[in-house]
Protein backbone atom coordinates (compact mmCIF):
# COMPACT_ATOMS: atom_id res chain seq x y z
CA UNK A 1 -6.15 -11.09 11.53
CA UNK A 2 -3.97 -11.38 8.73
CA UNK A 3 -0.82 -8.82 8.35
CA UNK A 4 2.53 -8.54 8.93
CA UNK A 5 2.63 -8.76 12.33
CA UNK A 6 0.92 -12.79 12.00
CA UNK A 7 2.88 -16.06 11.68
CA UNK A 8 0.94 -19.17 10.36
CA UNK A 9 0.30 -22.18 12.46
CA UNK A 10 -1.57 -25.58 11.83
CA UNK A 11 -4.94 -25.51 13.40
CA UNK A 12 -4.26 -28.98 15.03
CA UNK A 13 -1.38 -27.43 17.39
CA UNK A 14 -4.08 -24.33 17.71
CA UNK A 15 -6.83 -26.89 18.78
CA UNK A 16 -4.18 -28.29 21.13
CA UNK A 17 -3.12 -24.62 22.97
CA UNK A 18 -7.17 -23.93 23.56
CA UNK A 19 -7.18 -27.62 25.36
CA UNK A 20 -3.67 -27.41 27.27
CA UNK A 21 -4.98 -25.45 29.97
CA UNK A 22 -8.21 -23.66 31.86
CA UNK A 23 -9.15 -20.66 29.67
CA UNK A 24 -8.36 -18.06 32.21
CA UNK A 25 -4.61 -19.42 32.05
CA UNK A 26 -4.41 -18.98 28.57
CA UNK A 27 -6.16 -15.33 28.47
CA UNK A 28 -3.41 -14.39 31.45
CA UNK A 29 -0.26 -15.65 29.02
CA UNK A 30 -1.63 -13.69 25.97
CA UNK A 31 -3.45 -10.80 27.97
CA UNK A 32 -7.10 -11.29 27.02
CA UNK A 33 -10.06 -11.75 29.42
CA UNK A 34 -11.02 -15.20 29.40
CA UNK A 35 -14.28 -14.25 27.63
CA UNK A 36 -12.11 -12.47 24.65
CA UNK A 37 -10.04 -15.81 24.21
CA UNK A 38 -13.14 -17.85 24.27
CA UNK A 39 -14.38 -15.75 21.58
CA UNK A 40 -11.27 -15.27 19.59
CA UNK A 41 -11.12 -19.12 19.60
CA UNK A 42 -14.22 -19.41 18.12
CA UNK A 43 -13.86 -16.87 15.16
CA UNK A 44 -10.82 -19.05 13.95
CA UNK A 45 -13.06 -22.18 14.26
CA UNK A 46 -11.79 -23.63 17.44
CA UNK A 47 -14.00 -25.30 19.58
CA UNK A 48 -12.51 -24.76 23.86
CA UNK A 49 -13.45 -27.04 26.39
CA UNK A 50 -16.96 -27.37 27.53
CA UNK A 51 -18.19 -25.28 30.84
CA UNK A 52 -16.70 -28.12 33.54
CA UNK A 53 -14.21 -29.62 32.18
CA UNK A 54 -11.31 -29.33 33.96
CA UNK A 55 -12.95 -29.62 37.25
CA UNK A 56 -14.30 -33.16 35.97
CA UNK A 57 -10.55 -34.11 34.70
CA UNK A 58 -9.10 -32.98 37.75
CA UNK A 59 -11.65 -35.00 39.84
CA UNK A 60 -10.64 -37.89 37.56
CA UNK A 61 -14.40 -37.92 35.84
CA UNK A 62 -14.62 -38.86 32.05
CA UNK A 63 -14.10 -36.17 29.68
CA UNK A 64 -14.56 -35.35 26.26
CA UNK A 65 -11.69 -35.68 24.08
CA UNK A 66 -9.63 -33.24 21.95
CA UNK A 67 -11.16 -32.85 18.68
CA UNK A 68 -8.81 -32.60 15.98
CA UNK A 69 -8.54 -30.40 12.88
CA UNK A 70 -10.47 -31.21 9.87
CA UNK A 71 -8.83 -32.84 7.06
CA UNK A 72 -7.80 -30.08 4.28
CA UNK A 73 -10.57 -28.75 2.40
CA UNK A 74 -10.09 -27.51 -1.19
CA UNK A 75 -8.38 -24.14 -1.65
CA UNK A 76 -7.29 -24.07 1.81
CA UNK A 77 -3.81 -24.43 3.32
CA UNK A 78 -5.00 -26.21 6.72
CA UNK A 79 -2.85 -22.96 8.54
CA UNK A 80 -4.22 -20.47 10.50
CA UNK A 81 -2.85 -17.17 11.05
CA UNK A 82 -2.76 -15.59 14.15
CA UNK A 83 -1.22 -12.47 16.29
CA UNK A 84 2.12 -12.10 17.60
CA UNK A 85 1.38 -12.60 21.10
CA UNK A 86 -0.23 -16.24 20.67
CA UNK A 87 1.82 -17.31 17.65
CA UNK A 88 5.07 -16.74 19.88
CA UNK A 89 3.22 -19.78 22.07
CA UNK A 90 3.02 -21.86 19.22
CA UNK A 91 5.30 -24.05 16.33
CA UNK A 92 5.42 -22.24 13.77
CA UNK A 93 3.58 -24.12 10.70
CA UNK A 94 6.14 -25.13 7.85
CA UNK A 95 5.22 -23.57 4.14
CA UNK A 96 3.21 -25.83 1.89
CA UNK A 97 5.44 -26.73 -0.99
CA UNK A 98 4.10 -26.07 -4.52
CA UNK A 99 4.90 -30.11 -5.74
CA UNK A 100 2.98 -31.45 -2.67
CA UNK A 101 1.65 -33.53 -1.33
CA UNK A 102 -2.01 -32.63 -1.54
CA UNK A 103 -3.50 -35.56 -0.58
CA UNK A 104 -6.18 -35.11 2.34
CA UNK A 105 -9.41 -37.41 2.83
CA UNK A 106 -11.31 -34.69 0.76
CA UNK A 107 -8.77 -33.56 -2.06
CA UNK A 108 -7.21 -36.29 -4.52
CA UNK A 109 -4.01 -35.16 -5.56
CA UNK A 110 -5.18 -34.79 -9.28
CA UNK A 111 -7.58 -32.31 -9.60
CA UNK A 112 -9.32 -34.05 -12.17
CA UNK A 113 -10.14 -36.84 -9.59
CA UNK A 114 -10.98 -33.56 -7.46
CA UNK A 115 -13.62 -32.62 -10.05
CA UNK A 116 -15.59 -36.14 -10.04
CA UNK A 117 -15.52 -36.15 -6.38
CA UNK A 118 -16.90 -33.17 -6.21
CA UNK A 119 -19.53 -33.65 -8.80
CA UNK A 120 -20.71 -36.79 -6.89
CA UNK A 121 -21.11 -35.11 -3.79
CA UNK A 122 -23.07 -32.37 -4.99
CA UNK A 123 -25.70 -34.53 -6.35
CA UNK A 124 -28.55 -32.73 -8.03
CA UNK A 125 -27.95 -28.96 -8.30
CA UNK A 126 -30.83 -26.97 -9.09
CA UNK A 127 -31.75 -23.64 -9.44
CA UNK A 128 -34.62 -22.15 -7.08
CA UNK A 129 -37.68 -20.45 -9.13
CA UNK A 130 -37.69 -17.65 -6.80
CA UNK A 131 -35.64 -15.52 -4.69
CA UNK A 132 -37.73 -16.78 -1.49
CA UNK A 133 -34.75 -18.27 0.42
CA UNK A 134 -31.60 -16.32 -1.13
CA UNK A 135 -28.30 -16.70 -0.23
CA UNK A 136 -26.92 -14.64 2.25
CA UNK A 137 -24.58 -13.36 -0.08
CA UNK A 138 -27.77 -11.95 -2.67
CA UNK A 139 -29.26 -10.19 1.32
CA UNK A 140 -27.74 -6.77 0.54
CA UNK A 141 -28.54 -6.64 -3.18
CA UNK A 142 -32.34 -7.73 -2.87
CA UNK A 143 -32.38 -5.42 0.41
CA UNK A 144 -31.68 -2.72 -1.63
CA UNK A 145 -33.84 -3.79 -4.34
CA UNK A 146 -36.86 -3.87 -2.06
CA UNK A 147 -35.61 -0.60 -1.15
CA UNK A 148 -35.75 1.11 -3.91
CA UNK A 149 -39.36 -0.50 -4.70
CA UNK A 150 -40.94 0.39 -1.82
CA UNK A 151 -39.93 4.33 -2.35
CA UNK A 152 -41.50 3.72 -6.08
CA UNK A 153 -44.84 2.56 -4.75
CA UNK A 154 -45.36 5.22 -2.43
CA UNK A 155 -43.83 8.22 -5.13
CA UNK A 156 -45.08 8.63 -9.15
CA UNK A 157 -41.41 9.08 -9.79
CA UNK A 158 -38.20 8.41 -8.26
CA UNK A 159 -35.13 8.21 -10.05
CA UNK A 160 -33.43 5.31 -7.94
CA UNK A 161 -35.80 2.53 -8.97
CA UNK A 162 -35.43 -1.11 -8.96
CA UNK A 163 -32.36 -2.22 -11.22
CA UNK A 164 -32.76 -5.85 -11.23
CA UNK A 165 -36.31 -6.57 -11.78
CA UNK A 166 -36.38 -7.20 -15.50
CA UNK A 167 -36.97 -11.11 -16.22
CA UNK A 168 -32.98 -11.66 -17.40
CA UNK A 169 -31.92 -10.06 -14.63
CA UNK A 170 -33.86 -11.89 -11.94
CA UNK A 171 -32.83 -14.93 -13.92
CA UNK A 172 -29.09 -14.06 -13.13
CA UNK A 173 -29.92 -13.90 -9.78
CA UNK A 174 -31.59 -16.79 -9.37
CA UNK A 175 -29.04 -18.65 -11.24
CA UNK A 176 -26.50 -17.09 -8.77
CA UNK A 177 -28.58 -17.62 -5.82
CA UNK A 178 -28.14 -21.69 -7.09
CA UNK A 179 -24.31 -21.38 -7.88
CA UNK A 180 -24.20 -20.38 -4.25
CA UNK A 181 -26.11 -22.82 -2.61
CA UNK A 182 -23.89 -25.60 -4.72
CA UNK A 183 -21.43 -24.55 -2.82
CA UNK A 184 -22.22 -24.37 0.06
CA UNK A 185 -23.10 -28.10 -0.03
CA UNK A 186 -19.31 -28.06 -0.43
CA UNK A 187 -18.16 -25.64 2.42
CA UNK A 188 -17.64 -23.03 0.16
CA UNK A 189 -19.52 -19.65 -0.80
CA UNK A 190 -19.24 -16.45 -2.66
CA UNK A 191 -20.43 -12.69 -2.70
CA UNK A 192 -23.00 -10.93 -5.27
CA UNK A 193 -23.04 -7.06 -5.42
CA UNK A 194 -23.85 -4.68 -7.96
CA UNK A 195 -21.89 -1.97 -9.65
CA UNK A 196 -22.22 0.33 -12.40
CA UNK A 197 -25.71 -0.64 -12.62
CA UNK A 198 -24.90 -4.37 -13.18
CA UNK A 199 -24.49 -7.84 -11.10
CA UNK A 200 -21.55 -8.80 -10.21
CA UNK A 201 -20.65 -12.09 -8.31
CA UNK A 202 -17.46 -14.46 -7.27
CA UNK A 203 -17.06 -17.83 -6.02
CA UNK A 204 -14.55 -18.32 -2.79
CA UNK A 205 -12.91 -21.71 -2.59
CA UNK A 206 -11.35 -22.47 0.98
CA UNK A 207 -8.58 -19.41 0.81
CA UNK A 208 -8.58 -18.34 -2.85
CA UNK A 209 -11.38 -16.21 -4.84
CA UNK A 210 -12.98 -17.00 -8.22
CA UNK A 211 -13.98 -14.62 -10.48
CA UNK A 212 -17.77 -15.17 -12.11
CA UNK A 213 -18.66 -13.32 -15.18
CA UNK A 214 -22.61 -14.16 -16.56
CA UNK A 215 -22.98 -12.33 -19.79
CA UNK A 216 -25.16 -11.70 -22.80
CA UNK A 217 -24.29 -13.73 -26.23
CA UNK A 218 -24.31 -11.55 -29.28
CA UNK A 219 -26.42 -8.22 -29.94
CA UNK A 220 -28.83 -6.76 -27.18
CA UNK A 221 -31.12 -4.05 -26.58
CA UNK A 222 -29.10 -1.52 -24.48
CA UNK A 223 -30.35 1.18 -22.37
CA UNK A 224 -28.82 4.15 -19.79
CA UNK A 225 -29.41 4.11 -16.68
CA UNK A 226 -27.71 6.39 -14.13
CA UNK A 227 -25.26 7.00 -16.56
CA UNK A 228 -24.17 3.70 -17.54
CA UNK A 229 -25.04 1.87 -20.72
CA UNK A 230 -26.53 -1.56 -19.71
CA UNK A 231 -28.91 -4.40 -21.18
CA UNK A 232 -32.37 -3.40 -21.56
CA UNK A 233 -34.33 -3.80 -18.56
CA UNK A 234 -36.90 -6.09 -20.04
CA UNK A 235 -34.44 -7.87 -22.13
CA UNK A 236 -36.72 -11.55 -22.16
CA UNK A 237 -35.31 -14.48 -19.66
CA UNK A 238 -34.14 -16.79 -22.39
CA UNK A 239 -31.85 -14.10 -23.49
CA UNK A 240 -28.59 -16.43 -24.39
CA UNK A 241 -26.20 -16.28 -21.43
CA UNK A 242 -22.74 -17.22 -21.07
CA UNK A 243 -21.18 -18.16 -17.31
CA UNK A 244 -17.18 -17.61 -17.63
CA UNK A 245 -15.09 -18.62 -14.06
CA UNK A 246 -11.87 -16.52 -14.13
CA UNK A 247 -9.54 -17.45 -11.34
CA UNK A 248 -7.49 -14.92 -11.49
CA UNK A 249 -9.56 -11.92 -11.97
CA UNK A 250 -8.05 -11.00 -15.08
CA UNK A 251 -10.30 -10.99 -17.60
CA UNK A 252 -8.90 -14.72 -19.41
CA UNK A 253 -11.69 -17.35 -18.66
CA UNK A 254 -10.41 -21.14 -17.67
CA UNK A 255 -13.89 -22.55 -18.54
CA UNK A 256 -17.53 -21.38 -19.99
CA UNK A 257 -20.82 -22.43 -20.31
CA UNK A 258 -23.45 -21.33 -22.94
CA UNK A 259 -26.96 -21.62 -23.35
CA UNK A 260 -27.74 -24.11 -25.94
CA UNK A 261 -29.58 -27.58 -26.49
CA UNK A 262 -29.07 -27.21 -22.24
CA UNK A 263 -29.15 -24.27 -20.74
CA UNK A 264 -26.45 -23.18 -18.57
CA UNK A 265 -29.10 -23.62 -15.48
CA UNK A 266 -28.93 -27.46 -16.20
CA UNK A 267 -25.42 -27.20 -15.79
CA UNK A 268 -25.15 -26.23 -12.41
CA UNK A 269 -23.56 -29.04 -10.63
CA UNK A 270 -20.55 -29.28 -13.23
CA UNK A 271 -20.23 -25.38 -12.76
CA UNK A 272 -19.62 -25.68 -9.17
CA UNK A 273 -17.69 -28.66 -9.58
CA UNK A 274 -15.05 -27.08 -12.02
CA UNK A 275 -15.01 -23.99 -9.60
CA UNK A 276 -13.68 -25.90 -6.92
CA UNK A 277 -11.38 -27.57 -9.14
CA UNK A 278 -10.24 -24.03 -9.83
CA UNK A 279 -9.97 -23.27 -7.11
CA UNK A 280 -7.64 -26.11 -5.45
CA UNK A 281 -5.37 -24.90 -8.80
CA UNK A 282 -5.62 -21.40 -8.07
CA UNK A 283 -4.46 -22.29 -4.66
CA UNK A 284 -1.75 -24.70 -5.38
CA UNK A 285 -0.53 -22.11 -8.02
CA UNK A 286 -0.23 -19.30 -5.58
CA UNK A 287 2.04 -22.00 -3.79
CA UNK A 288 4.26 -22.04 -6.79
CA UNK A 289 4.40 -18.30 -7.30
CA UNK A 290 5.21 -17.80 -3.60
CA UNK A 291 8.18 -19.87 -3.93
CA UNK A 292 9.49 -18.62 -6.86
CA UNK A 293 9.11 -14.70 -5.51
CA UNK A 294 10.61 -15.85 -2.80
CA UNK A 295 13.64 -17.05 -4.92
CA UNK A 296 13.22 -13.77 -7.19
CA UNK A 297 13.57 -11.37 -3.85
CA UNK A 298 16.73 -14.11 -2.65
CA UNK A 299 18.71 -13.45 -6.24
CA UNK A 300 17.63 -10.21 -6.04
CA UNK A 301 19.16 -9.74 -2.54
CA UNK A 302 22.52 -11.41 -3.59
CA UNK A 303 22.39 -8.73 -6.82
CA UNK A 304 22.42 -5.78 -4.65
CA UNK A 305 24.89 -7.30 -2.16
CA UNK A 306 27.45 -8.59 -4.73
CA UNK A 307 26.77 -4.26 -5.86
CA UNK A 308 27.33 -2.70 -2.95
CA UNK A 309 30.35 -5.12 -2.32
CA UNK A 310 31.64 -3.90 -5.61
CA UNK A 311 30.97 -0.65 -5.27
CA UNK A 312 32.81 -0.66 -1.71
CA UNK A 313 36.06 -2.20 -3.21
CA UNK A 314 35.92 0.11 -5.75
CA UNK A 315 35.90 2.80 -3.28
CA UNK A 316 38.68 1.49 -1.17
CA UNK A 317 40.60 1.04 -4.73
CA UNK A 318 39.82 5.36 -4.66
CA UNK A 319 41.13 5.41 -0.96
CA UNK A 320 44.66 3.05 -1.42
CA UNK A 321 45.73 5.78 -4.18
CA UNK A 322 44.43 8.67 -2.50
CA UNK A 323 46.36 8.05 0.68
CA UNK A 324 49.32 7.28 -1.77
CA UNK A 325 48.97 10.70 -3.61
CA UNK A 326 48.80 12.12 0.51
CA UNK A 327 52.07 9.92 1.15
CA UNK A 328 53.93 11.60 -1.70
CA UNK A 329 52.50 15.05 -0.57
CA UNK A 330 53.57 14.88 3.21
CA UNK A 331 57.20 13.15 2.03
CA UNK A 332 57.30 16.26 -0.31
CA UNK A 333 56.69 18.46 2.31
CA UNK A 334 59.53 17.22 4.85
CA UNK A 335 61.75 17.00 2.35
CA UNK A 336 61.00 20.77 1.05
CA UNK A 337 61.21 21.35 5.33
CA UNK A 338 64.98 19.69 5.31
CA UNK A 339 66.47 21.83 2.10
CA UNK A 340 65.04 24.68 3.55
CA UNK A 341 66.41 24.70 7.17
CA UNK A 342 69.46 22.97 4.84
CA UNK A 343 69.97 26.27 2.75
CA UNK A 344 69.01 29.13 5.66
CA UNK A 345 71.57 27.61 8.19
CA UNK A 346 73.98 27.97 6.01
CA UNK A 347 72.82 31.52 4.64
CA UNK A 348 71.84 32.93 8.28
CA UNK A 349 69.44 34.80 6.77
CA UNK A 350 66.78 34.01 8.69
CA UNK A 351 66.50 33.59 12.69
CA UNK A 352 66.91 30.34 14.14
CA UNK A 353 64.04 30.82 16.04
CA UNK A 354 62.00 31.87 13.18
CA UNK A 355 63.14 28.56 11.35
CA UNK A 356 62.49 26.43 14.02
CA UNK A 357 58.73 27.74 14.14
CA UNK A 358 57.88 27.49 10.30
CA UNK A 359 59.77 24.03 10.11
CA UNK A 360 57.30 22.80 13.30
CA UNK A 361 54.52 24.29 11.00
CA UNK A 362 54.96 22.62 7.96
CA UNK A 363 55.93 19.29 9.88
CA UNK A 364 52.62 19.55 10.96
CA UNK A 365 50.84 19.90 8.08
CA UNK A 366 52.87 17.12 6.74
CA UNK A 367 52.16 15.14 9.51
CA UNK A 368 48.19 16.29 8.95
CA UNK A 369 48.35 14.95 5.20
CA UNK A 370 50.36 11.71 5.78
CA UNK A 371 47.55 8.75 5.19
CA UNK A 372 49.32 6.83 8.48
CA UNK A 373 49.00 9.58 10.67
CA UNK A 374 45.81 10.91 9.92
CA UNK A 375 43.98 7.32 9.90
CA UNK A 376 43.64 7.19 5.94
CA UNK A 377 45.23 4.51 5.91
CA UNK A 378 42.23 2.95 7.56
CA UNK A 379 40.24 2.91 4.34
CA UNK A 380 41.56 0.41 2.83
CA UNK A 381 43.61 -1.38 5.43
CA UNK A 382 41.07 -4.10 5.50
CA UNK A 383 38.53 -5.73 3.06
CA UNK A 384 35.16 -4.81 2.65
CA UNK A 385 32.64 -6.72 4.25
CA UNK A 386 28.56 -6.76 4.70
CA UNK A 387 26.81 -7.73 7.82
C-alpha cells in the first residue's frame, strides 16, 4: 500500500485505532466490511481484538490487554504506511531524522555494537547439505528446476534442461539456501531467482534491500547456454567463490568473503551479521539522503521563485515605459486634435460639423491609447507578488 496517496504512521497509534472500538465501527468510518478491516489489519501485522471481547469489557469481565508495537528492528523505520481514508483517522508519524536516535532494545546506536549483537544471536550458522528443506525464497527456482528435469526424463532431448544442477551451482544454492535461513533467525529474508542463465539472490533487512553477488575467482571453463555465456556446468564444487554484499545495487561491494584456509561456507554467521549491519546503514543513509533532497527540492523551489519574481519585475519594468511611450502618444494626439480645430476655425475651411466629428474621433483614439484610461496603468501599479 505504498504510493502517493499514503501518509506514514507509528504502528503503536495503528495498534491503538484496531483496539479503540468493535471492528464493525471501524470498517463503517473507513468503508470496509468488518471482515476486510480484520484482514487489512492483519497484512500490516496488527493483531484486533479476540472474538468476545468487547462484550466481556462491556460486561466488566477481564480482558486481554493492548499489545504494543515491537521495539524497532534493524532496517526498519517502526512506521507504517497506510491509505488515505484510515491515515486521515490517525497522527501522522513524525520523519526519522538522519542523526538519531537509533537506539531500540534490538539496535545499538553504533552499528558496530549492531554487528556483535547480531553475531551472538545467530549462534552457529550452517549450511544445509541438501536442498531438502529450502527456503521459500529458492521454491520457484528449484520448482522450475524439477520442471525442467522431469520433461528431460521422459524426452531424449529437450532444449530447456536443468540449469543449476552442476556441483558449483547446487553449492551456490545451498550456500544461499543457509544465508537465508541466518536470517531469518533474525526476522529478516531475501529472494533467489535466476536470469540470463545464472543465480541471482538479495538479502532484505527490515525496509531496505541488499544486493548479493557469489562469483567465480580467476579463470573458468565457460560454456553457452541459451545464448548466454556462463560457467561450465560441471565446473567442480570447490571452484573458488567470492560472496560480495552491495547495498546499494551498484556494482561497489562494502564487504567480501573468499574461499581460502576457510571457506566462505564457514563464514556464514559473520556474513549475515555484516548484512544486517548493512543494512541498518543503508537505512539510516536513505534517512540522510531524504533530508538533504528534501533541502535540494526547498532551494530549488526558492531558485525558481526568486526567477519568476525577477522575471515579473522585469516585465512590469517593460509595462511602466510602455504605458509611458502610450502617455506621450495619446498627449500627442490631443494636442495634434487642439492645433487642428485651432488652425480650421480660423481658416473655415472645413465644416464645423465635420470638425467636431474627426476631433471626437481622434479624442477617442487618444483616449483608447492613454495607459490611465485603458487600464495599462494596471501593470505596474503594484508590485509583483507569488502566492
Amino acid at each position: 500500500m505504498h504510493g502517493w496517496n499514503t501518509s506514514a504512521v507509528m504502528l503503536d497509534d495503528l495498534i491503538a485505532f484496531a483496539w479503540s472500538a468493535p471492528m464493525r465501527e471501524l470498517a463503517a468510518k473507513v468503508g470496509m466490511s468488518d471482515v476486510g478491516m480484520k484482514k487489512w489489519f492483519g497484512a500490516h501485522g496488527v493483531v484486533s481484538p479476540p472474538q468476545g471481547y468487547w462484550n466481556k469489557l462491556r460486561a466488566g469481565k477481564s480482558v486481554p490487554r493492548r499489545p504494543f508495537a515491537p521495539p524497532r528492528r534493524p532496517g526498519s523505520s517502526g512506521r507504517v504506511q497506510v491509505e488515505a481514508r484510515i491515515a486521515a483517522l490517525l497522527p501522522v508519524a513524525p520523519p526519522m531524522m538522519s542523526d538519531g536516535p537509533f537506539a531500540s532494545v534490538l539496535v545499538p546506536e553504533d552499528l558496530d555494537a549492531l554487528y556483535q549483537l547480531e553475531l551472538k544471536a545467530i549462534g552457529v550458522a550452517r549450511v544445509p547439505r541438501s536442498l531438502d528443506a529450502p527456503h521459500t525464497a529458492l521454491l520457484p527456482l528449484l520448482k522450475n528446476e524439477e520442471r525442467r528435469r522431469q520433461k528431460n526424463l521422459e524426452r531424449s532431448y529437450n532444449w530447456d534442461s536443468p540449469k543449476f544442477a552442476g556441483p558449483l551451482n547446487q553449492r551456490r544454492l545451498k550456500f544461499f539456501n543457509g544465508l537465508l535461513q541466518a536470517l531469518v533467525k533474525r526476522g529478516h529474508g531475501g529472494g533467489v531467482d535466476d536470469r540470463s542463465e545464472q543465480i541471482y539472490a538479495s538479502a532484505h533487512v527490515g525496509e531496505v534491500g541488499i544486493g548479493l553477488n557469489l562469483e567465480i575467482i580467476g579463470r573458468h571453463a565457460t560454456a553457452r547456454q541459451n545464448g548466454y555465456i556462463v560457467p561450465a556446468p560441471d565446473l567442480p564444487a570447490n571452484t573458488p567463490l567470492k560472496l560480495s554484499i552491495d547495498p546499494d545495487f551498484s556494482g561497489k561491494p562494502s564487504h567480501s568473503w573468499s574461499d581460502g584456509e576457510d571457506k566462505i561456507e564457514s563464514q556464514l554467521a559473520e556474513i549475515a551479521a555484516t548484512i544486517i549491519m548493512a543494512g541498518e546503514g543503508k537505512f539510516r543513509r536513505r534517512l540522510r539522503e531524504a533530508e538533504e533532497r528534501v533541502e535540494r527540492d526547498r532551494l530549488e523551489a526558492i531558485r525558481r521563485r526568486e526567477e519568476h519574481l525577477a522575471a515579473l519585475n522585469k516585465q512590469r519594468v517593460a509595462d511602466l515605459r510602455e504605458s509611458g511611450a502610450l502617455l506621450r502618444e495619446a498627449m500627442a494626439l490631443r494636442a495634434l486634435v487642439s492645433e487642428v480645430r485651432e488652425a480650421l476655425d480660423q481658416g473655415q475651411t472645413v465644416a464645423a460639423a465635420d470638425l467636431d466629428a474627426w476631433a471626437s474621433w481622434a479624442q477617442g483614439e487618444a483616449d483608447k491609447l492613454d495607459p490611465i484610461l485603458s487600464g495599462h496603468i494596471e501593470r505596474h501599479l503594484y508590485p509583483p507578488t507569488l502566492d
